[in-house]
PDB file of N, CA and C in Angstrom:
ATOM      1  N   UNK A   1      59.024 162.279 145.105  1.00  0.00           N
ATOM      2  CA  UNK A   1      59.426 162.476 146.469  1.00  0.00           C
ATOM      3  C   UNK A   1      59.749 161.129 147.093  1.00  0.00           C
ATOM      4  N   UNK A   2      60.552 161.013 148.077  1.00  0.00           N
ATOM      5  CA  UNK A   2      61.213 159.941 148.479  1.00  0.00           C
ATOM      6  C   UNK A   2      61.335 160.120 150.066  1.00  0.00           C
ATOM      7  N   UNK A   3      61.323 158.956 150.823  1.00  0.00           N
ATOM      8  CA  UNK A   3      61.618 158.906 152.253  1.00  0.00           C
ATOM      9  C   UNK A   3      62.546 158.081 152.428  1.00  0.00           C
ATOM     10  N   UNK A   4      63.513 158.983 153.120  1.00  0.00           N
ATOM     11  CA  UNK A   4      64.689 158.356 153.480  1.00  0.00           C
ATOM     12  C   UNK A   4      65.152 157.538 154.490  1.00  0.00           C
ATOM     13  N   UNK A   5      65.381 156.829 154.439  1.00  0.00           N
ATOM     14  CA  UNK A   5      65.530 155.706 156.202  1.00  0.00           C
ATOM     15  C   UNK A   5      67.449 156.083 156.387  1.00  0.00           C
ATOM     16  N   UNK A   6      67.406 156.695 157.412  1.00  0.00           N
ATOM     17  CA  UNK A   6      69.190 156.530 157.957  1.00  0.00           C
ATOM     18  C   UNK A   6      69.309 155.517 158.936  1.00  0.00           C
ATOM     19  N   UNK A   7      68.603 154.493 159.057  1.00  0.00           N
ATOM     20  CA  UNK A   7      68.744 154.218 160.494  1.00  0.00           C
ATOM     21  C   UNK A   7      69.885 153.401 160.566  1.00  0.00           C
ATOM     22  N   UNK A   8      70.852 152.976 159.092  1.00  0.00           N
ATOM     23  CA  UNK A   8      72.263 152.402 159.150  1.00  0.00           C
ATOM     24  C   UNK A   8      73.181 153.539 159.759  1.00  0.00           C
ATOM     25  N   UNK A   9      72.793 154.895 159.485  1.00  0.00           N
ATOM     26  CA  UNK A   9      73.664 156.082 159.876  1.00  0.00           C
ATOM     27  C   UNK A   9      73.716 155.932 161.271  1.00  0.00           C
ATOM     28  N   UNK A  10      72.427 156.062 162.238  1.00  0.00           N
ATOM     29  CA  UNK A  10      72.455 156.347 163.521  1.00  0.00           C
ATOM     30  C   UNK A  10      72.997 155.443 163.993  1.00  0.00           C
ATOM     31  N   UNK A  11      73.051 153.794 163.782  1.00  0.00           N
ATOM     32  CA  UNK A  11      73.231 152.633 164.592  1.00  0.00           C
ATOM     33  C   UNK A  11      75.238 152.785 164.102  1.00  0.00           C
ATOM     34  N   UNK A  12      75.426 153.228 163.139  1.00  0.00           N
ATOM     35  CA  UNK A  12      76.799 153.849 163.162  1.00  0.00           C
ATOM     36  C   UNK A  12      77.430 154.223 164.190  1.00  0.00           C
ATOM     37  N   UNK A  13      76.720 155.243 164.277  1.00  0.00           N
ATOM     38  CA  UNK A  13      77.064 156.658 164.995  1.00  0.00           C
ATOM     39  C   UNK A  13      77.001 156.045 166.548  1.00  0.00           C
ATOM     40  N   UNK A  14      76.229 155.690 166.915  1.00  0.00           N
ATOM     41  CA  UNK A  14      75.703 154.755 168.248  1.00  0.00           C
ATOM     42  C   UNK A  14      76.622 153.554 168.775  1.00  0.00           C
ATOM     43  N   UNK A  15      77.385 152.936 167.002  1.00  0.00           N
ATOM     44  CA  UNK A  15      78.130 151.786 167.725  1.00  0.00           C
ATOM     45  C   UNK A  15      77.500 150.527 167.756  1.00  0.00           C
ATOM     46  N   UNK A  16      76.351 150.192 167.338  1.00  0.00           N
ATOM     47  CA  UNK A  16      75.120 149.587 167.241  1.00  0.00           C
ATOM     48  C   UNK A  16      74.952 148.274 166.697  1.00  0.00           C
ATOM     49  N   UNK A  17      74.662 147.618 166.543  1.00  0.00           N
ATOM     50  CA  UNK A  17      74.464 146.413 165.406  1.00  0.00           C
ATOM     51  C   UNK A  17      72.783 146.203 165.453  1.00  0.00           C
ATOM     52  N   UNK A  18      72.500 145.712 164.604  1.00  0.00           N
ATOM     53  CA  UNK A  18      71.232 145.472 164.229  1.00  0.00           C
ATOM     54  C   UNK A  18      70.004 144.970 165.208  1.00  0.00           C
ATOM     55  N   UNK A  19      71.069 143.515 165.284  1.00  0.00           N
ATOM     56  CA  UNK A  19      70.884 142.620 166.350  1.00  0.00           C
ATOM     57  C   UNK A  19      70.825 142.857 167.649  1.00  0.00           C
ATOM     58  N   UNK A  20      71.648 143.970 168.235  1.00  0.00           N
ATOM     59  CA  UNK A  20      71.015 144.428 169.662  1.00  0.00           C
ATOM     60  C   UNK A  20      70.336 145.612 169.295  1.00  0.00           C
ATOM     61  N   UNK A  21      69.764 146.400 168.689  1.00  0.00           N
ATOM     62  CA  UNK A  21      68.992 147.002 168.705  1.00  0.00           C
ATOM     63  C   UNK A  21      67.757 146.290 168.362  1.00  0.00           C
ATOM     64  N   UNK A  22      67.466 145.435 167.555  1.00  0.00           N
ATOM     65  CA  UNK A  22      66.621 143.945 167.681  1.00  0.00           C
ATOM     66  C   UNK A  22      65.959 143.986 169.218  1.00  0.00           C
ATOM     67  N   UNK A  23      66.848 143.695 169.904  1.00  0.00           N
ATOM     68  CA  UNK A  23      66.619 143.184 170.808  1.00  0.00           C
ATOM     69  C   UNK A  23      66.195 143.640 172.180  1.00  0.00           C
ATOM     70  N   UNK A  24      66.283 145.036 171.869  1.00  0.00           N
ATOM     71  CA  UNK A  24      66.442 146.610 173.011  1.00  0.00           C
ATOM     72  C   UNK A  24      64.827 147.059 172.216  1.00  0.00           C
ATOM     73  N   UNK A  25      64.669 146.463 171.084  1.00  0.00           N
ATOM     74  CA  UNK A  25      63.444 147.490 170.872  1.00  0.00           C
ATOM     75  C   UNK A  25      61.929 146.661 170.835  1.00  0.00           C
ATOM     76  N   UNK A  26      62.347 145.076 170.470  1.00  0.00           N
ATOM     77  CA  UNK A  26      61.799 143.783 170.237  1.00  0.00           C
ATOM     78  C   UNK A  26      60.800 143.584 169.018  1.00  0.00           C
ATOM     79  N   UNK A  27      61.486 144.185 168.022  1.00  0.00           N
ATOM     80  CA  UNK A  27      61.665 143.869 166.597  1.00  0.00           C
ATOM     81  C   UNK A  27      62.464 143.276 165.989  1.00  0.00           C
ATOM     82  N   UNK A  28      61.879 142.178 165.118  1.00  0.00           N
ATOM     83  CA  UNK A  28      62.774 141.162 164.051  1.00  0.00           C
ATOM     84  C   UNK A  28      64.164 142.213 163.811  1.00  0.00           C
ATOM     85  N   UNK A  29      64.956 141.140 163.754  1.00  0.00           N
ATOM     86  CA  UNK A  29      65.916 141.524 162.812  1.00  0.00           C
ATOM     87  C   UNK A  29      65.461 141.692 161.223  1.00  0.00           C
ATOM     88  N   UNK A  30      64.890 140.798 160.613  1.00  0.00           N
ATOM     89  CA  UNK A  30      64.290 140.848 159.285  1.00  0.00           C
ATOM     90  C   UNK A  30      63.678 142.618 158.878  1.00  0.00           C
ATOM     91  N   UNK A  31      62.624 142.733 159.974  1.00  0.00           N
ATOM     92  CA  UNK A  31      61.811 143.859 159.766  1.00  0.00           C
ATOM     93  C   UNK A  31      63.025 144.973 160.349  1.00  0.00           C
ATOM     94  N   UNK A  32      63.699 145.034 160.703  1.00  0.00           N
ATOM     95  CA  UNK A  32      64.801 146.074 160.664  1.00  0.00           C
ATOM     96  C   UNK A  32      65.453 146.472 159.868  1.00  0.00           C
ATOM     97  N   UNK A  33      65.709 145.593 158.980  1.00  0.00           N
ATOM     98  CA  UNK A  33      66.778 145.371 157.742  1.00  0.00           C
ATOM     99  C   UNK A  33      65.923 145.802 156.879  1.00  0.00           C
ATOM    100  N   UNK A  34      64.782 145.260 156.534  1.00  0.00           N
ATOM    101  CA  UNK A  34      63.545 145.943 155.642  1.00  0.00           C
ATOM    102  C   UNK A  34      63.268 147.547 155.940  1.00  0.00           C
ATOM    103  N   UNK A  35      63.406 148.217 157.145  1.00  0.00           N
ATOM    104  CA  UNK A  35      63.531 149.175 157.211  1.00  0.00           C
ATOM    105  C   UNK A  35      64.746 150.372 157.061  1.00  0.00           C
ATOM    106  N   UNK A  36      65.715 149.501 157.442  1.00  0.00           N
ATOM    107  CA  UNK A  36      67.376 149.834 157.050  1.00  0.00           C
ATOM    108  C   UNK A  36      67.068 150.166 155.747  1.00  0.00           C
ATOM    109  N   UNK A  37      66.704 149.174 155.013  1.00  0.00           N
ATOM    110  CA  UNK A  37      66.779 149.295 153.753  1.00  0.00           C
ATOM    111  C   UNK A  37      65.998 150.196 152.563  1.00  0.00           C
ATOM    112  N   UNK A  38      64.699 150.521 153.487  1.00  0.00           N
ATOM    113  CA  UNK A  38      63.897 151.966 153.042  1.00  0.00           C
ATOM    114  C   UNK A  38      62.929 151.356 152.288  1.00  0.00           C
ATOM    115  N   UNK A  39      62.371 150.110 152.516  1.00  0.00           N
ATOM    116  CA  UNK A  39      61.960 148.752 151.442  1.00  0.00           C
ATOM    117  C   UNK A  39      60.981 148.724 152.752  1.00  0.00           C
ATOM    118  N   UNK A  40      60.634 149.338 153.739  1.00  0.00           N
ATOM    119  CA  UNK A  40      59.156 149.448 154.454  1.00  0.00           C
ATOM    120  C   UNK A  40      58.770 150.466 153.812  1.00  0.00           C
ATOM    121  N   UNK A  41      56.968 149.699 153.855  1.00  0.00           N
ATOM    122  CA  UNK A  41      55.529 150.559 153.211  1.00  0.00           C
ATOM    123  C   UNK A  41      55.305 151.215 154.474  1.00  0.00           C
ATOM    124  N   UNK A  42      55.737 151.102 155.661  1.00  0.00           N
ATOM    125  CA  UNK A  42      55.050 152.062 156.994  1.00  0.00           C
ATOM    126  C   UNK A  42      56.120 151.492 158.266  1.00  0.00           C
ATOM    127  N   UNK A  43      55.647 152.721 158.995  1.00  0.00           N
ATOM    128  CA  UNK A  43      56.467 152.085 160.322  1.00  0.00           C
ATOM    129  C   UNK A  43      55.193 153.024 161.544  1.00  0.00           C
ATOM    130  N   UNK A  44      54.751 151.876 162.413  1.00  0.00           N
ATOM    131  CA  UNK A  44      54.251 151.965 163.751  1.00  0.00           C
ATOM    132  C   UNK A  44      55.204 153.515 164.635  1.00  0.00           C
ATOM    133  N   UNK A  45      54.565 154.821 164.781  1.00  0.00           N
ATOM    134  CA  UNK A  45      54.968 155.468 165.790  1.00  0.00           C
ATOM    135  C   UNK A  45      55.699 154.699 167.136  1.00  0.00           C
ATOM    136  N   UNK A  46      54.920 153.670 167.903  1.00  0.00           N
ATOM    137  CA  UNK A  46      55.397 152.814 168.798  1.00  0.00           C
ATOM    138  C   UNK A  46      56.769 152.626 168.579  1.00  0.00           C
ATOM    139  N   UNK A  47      57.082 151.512 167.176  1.00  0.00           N
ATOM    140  CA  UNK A  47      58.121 151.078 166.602  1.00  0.00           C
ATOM    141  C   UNK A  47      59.140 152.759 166.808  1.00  0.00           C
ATOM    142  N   UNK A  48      59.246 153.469 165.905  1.00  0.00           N
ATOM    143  CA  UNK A  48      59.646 154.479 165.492  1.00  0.00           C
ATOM    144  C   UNK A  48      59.689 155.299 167.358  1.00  0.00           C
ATOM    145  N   UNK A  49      59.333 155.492 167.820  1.00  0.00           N
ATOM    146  CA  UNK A  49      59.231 156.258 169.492  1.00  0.00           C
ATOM    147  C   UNK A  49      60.266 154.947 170.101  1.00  0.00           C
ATOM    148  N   UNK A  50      60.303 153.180 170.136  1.00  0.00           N
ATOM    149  CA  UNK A  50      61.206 152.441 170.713  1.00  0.00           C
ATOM    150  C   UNK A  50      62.572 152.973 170.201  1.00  0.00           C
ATOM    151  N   UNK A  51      62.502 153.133 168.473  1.00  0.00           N
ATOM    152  CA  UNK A  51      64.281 153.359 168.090  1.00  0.00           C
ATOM    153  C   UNK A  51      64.707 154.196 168.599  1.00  0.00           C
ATOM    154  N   UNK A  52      63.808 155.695 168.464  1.00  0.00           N
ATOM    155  CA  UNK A  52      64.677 156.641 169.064  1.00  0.00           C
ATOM    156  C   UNK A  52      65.104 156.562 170.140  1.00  0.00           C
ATOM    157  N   UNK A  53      64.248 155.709 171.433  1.00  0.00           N
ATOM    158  CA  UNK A  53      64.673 155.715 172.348  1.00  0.00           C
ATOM    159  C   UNK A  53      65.950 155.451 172.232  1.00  0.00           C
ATOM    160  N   UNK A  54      66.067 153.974 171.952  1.00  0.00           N
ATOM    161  CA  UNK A  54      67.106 153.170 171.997  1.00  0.00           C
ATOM    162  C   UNK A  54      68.817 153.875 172.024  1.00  0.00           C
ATOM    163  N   UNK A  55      68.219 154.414 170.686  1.00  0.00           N
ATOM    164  CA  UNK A  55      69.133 155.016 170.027  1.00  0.00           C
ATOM    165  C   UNK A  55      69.788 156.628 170.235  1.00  0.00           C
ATOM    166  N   UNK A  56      68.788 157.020 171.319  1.00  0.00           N
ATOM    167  CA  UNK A  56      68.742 158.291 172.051  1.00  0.00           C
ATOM    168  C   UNK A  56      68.767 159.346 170.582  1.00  0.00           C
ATOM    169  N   UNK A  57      67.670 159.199 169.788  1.00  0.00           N
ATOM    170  CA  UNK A  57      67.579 160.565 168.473  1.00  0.00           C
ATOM    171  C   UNK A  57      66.733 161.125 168.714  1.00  0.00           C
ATOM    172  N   UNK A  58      66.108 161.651 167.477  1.00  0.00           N
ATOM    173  CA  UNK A  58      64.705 161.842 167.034  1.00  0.00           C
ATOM    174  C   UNK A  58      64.636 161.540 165.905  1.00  0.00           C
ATOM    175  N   UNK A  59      62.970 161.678 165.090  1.00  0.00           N
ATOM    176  CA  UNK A  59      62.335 160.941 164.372  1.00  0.00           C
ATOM    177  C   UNK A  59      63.644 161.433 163.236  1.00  0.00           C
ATOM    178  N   UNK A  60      63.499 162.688 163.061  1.00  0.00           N
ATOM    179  CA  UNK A  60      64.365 163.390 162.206  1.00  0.00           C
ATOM    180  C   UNK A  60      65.583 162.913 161.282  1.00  0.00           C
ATOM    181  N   UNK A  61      66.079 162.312 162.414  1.00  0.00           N
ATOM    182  CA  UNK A  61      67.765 161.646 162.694  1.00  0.00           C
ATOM    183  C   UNK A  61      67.566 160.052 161.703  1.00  0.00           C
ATOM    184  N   UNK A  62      66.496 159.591 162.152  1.00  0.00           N
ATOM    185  CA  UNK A  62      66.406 158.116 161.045  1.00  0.00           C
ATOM    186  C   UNK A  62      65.302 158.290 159.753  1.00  0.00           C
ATOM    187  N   UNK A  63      64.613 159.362 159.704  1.00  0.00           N
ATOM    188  CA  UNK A  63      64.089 159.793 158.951  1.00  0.00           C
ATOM    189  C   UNK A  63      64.147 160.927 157.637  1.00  0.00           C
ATOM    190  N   UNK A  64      64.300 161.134 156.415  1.00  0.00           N
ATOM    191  CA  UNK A  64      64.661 162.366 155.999  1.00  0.00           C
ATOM    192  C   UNK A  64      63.585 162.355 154.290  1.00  0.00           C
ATOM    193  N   UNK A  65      62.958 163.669 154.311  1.00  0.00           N
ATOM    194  CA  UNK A  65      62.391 163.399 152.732  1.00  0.00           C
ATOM    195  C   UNK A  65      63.170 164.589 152.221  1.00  0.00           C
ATOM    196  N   UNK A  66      63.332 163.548 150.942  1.00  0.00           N
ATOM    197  CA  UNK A  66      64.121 164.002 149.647  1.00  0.00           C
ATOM    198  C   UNK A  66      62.818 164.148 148.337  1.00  0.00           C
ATOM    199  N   UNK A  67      62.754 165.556 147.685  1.00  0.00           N
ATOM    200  CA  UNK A  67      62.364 165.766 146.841  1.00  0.00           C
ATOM    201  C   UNK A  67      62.538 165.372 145.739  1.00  0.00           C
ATOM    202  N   UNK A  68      62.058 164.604 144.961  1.00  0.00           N
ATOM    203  CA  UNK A  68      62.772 163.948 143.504  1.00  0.00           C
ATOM    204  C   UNK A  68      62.308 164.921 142.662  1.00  0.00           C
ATOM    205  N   UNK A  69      62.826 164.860 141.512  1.00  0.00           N
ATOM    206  CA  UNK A  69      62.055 165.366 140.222  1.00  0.00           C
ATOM    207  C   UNK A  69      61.155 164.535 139.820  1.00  0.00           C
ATOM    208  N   UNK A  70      59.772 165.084 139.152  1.00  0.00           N
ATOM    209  CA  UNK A  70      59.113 164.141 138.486  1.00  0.00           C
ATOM    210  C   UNK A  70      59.521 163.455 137.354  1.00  0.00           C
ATOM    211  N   UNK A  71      59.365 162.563 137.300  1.00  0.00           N
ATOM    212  CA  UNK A  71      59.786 161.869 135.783  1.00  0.00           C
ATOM    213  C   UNK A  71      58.825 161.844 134.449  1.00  0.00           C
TER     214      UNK A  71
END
């Protein structure tokens, strides 16, 4: 099983760059990109409740689990 990070999708969709959402939510750019990238071990509700704001979603929208097969 796998957790999916879209949050390159929404900041798409939004028009967005990294860097002002950085800056609207007052999280690193670094730790964004680590999360962009699905390469975070956790994310703070706080954190996660600022994006959506930002970004006017829900958790849903930057979030998605994918069932893998076992190997």
């Amino acid at each position: 099983m796998a957790i999916i990070v879209n949050l390159d999708v929404m900041l798409a969709k939004r028009k967005m760059q990294v860097k002002e959402l950085s800056e609207i939510v007052g999280v690193s750019v670094v730790n964004l990109s680590i999360l962009k990238q699905s390469k975070a071990k956790a994310i703070r509700f706080s954190t996660l409740e600022a994006i959506c704001k930002a970004l006017d979603c829900q958790p849903g929208d930057i979030l998605e689990f994918v069932e893998t097969p076992n190997s």
